[in-house]
PDB file of N, CA and C in Angstrom:
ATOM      1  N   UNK A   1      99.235  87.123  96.925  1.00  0.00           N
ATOM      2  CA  UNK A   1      99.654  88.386  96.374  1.00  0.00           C
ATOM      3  C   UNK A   1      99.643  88.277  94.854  1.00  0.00           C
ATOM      4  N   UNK A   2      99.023  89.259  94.042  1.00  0.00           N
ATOM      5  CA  UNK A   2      98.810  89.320  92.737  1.00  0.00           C
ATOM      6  C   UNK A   2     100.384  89.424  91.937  1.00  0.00           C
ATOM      7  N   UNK A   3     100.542  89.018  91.136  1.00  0.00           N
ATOM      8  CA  UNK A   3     102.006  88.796  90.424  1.00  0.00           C
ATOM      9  C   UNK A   3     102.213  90.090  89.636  1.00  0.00           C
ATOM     10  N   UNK A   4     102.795  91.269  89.725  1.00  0.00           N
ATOM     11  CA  UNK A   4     103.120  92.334  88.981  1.00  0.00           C
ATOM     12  C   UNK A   4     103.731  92.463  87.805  1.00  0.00           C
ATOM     13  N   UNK A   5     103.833  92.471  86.605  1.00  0.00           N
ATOM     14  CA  UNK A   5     103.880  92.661  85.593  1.00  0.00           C
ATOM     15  C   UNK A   5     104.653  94.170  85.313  1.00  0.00           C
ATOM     16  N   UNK A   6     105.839  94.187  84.240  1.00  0.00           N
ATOM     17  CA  UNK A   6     106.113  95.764  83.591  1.00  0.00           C
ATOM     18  C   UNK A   6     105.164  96.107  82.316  1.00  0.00           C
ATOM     19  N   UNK A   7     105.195  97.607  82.540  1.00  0.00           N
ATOM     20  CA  UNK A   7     104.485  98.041  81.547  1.00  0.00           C
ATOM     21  C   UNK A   7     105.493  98.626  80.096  1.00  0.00           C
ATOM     22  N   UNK A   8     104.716  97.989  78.921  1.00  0.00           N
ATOM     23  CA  UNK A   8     105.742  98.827  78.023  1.00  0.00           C
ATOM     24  C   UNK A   8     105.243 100.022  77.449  1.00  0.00           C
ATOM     25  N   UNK A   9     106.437 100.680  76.692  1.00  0.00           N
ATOM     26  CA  UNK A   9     105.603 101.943  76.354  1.00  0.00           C
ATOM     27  C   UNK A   9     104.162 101.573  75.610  1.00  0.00           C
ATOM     28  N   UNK A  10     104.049 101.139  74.410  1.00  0.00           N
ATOM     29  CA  UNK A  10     103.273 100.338  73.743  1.00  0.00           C
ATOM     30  C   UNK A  10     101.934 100.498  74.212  1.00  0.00           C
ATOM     31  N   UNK A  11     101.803 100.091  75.432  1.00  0.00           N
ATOM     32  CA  UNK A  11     100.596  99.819  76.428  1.00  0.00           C
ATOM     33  C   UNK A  11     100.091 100.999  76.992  1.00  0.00           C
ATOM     34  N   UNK A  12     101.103 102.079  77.173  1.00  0.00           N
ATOM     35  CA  UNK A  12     100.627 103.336  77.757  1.00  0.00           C
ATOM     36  C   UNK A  12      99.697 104.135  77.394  1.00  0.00           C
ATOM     37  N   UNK A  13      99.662 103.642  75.641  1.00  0.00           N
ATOM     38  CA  UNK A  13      98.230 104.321  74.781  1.00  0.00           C
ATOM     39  C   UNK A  13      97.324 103.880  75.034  1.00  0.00           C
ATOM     40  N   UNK A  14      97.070 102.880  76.106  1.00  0.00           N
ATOM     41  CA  UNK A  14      95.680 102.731  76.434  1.00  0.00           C
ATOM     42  C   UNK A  14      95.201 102.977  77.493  1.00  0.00           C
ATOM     43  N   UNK A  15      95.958 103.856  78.090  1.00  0.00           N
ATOM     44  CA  UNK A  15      95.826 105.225  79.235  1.00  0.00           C
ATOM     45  C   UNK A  15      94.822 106.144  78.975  1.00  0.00           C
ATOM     46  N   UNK A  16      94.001 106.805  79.720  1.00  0.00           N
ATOM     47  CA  UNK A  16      93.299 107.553  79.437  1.00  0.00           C
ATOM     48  C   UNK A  16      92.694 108.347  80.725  1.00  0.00           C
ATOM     49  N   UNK A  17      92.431 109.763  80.210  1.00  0.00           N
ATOM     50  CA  UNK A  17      91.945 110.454  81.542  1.00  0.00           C
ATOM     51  C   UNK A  17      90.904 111.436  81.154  1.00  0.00           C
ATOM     52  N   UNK A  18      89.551 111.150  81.679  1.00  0.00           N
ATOM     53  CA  UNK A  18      88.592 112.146  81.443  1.00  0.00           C
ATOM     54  C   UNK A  18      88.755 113.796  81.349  1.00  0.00           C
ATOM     55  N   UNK A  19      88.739 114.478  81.044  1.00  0.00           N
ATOM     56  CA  UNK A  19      89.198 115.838  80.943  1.00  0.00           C
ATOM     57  C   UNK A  19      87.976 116.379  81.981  1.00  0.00           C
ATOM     58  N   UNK A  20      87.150 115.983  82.205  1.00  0.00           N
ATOM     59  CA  UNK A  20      86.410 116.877  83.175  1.00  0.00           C
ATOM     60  C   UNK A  20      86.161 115.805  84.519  1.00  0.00           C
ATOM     61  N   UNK A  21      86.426 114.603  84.759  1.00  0.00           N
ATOM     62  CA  UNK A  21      86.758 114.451  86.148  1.00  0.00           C
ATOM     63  C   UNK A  21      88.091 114.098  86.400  1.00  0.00           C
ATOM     64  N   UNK A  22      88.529 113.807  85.531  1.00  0.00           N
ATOM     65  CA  UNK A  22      89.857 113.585  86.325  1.00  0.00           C
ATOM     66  C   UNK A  22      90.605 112.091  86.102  1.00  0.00           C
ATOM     67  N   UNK A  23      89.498 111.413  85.954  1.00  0.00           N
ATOM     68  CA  UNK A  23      89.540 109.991  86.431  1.00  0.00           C
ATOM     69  C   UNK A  23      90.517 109.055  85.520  1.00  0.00           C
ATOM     70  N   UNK A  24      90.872 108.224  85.913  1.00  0.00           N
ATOM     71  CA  UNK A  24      91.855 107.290  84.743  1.00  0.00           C
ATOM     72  C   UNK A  24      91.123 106.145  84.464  1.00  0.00           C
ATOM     73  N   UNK A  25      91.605 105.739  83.092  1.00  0.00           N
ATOM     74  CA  UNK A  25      90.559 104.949  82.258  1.00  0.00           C
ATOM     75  C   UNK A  25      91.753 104.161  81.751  1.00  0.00           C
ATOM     76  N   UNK A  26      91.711 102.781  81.831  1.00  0.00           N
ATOM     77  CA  UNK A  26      92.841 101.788  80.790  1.00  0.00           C
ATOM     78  C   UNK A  26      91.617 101.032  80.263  1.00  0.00           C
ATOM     79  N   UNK A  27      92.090 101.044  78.538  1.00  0.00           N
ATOM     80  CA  UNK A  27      90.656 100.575  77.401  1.00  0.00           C
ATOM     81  C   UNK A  27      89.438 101.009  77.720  1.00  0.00           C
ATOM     82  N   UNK A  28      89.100 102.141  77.343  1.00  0.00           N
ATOM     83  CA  UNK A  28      88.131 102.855  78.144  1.00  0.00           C
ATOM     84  C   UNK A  28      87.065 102.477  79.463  1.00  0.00           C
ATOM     85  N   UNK A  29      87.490 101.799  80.479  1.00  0.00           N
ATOM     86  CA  UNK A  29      87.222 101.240  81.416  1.00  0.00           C
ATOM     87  C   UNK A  29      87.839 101.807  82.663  1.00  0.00           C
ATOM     88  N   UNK A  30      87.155 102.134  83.662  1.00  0.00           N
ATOM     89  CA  UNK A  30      87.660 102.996  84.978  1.00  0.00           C
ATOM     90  C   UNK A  30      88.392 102.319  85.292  1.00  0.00           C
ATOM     91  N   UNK A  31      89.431 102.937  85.861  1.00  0.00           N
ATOM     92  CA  UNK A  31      90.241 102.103  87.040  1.00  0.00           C
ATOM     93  C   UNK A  31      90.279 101.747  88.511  1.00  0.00           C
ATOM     94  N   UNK A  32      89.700 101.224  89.106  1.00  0.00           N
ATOM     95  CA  UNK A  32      89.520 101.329  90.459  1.00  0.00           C
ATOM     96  C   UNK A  32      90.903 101.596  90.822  1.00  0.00           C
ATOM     97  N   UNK A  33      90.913 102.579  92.113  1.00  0.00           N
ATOM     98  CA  UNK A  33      91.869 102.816  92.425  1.00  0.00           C
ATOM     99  C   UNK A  33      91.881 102.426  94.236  1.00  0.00           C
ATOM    100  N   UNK A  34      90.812 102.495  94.390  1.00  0.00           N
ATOM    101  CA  UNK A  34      90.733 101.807  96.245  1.00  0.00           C
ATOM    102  C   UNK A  34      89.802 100.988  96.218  1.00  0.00           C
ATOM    103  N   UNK A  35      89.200 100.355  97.338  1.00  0.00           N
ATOM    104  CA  UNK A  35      88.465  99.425  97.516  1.00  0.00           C
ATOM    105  C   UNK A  35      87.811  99.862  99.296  1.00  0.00           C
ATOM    106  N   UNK A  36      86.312  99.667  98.933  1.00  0.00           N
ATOM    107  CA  UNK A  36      86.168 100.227 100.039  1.00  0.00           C
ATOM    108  C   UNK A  36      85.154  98.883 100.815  1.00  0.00           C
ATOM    109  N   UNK A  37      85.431  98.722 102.156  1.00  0.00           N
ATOM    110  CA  UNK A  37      85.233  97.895 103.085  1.00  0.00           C
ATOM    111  C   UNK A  37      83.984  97.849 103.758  1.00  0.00           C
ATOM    112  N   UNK A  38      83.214  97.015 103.696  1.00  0.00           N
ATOM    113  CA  UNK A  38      81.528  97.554 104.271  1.00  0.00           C
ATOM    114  C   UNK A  38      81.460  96.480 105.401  1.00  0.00           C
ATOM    115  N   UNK A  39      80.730  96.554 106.402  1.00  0.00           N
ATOM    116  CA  UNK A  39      80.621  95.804 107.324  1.00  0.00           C
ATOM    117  C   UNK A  39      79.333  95.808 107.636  1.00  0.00           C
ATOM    118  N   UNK A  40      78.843  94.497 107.955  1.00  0.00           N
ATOM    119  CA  UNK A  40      77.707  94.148 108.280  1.00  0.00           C
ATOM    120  C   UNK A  40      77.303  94.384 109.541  1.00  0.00           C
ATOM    121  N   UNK A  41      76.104  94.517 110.248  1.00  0.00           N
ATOM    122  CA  UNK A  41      76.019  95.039 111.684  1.00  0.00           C
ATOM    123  C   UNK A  41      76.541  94.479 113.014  1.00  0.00           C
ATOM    124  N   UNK A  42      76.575  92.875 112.381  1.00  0.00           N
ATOM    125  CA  UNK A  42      77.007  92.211 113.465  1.00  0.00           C
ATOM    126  C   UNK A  42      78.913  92.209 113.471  1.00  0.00           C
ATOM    127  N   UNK A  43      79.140  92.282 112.528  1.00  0.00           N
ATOM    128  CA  UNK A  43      80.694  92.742 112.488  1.00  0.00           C
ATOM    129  C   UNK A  43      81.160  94.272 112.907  1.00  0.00           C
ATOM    130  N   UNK A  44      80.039  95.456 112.739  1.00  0.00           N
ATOM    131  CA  UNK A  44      80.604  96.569 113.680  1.00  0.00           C
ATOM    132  C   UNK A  44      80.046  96.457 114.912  1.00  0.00           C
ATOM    133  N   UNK A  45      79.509  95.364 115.421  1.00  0.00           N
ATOM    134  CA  UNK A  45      79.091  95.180 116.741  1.00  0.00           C
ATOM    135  C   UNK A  45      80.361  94.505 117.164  1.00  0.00           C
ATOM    136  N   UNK A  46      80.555  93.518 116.964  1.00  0.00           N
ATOM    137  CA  UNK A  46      81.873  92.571 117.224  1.00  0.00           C
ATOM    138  C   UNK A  46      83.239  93.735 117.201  1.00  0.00           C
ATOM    139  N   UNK A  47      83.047  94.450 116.803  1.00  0.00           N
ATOM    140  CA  UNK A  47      84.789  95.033 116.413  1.00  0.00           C
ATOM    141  C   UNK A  47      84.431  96.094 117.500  1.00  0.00           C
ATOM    142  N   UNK A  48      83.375  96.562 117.873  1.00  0.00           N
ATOM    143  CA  UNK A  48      83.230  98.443 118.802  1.00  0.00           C
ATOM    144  C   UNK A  48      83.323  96.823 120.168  1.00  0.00           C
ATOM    145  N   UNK A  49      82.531  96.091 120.242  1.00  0.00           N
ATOM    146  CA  UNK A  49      83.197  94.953 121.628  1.00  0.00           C
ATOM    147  C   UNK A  49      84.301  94.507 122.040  1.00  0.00           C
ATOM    148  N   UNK A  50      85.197  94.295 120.910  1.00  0.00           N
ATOM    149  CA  UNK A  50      86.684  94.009 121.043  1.00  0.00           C
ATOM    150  C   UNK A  50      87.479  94.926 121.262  1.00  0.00           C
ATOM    151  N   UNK A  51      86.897  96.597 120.968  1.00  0.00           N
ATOM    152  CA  UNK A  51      88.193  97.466 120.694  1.00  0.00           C
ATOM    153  C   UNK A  51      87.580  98.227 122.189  1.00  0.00           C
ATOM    154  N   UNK A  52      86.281  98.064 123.019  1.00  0.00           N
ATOM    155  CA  UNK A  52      86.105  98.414 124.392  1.00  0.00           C
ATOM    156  C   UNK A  52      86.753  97.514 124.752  1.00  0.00           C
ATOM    157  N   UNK A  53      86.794  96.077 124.827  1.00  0.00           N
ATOM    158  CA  UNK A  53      87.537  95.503 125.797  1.00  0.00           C
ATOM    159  C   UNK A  53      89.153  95.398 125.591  1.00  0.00           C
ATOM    160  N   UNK A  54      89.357  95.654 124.563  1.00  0.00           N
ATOM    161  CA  UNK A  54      90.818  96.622 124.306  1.00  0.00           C
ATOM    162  C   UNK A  54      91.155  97.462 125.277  1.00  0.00           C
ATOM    163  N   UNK A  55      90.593  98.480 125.240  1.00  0.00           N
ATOM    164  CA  UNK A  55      90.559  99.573 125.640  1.00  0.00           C
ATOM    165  C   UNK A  55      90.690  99.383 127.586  1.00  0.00           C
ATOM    166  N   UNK A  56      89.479  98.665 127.565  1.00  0.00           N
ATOM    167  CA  UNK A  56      89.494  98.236 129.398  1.00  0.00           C
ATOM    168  C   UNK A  56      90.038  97.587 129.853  1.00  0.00           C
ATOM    169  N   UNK A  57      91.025  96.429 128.840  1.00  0.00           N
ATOM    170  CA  UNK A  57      92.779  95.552 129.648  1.00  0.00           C
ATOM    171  C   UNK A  57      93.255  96.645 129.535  1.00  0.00           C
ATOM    172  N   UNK A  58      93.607  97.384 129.058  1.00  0.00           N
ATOM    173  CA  UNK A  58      94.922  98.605 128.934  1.00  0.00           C
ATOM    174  C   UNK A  58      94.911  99.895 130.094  1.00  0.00           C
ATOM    175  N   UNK A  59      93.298  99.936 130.277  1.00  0.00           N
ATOM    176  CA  UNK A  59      93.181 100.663 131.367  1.00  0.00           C
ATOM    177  C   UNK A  59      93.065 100.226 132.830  1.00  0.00           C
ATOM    178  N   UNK A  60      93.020  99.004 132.805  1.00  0.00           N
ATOM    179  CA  UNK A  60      92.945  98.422 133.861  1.00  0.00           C
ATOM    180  C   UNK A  60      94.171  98.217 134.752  1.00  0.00           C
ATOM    181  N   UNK A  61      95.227  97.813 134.156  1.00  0.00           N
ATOM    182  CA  UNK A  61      96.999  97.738 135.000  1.00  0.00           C
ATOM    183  C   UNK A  61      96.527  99.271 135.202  1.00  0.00           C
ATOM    184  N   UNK A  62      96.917 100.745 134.249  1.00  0.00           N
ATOM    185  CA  UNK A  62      97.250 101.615 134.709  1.00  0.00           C
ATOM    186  C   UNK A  62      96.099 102.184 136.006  1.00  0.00           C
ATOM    187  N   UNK A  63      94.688 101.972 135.786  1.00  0.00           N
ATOM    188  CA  UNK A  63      94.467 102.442 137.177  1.00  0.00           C
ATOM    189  C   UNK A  63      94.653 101.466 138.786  1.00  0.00           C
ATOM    190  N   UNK A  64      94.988 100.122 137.989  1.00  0.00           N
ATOM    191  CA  UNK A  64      95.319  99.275 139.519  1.00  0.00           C
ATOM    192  C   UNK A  64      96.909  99.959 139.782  1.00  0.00           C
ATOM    193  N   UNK A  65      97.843 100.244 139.437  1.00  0.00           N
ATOM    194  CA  UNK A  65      98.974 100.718 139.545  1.00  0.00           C
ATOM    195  C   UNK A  65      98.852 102.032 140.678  1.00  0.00           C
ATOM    196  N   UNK A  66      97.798 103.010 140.296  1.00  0.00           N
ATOM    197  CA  UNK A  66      97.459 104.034 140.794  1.00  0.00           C
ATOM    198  C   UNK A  66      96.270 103.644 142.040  1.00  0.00           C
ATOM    199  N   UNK A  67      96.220 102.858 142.435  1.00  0.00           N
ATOM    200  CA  UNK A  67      94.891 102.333 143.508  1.00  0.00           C
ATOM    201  C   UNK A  67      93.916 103.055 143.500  1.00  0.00           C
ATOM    202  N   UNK A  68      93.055 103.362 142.048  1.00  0.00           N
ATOM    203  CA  UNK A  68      91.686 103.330 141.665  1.00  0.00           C
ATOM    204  C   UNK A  68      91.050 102.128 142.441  1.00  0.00           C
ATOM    205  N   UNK A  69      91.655 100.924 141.930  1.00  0.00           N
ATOM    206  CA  UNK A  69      90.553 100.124 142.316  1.00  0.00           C
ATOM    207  C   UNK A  69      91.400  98.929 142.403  1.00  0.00           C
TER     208      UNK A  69
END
C-alpha cells in the first residue's frame, strides 16, 4: 500500500483544471484518476471457465434438492 502524505496549502497552486475538459492537472501533467484492466485472451478464457463452473456448483445442490437430476 502506497504511504499517503498531507497536502499543504502551498501545494494546492499546482492544481489545475482545463477549462474546456474538465480534467485535473498537478504541474501541468494529467492526473490519472482510474486505471483500467486489460486482459489477455487466455485470461478472459480462464475467468468466463471459472465463473461457468461457478455458476454450475451453485446450481447443482439447488436442482439435486429439487430431483432434476
Amino acid at each position: 500500500m502506497a504511504i499517503q502524505k498531507g497536502l499543504s496549502w502551498a501545494a494546492t497552486a499546482r492544481f489545475g483544471i482545463d477549462d474546456e475538459s474538465g480534467e485535473l492537472y498537478w504541474d501541468d501533467k494529467p492526473v490519472v484518476t482510474g486505471k483500467v484492466i486489460a486482459l489477455q485472451r487466455y485470461e478472459r478464457t480462464l475467468a468466463t471457465i471459472a465463473a461457468v463452473a461457478a455458476l454450475l456448483a451453485a446450481i447443482h445442490p439447488f436442482g439435486q434438492s429439487f430431483g432434476w437430476w
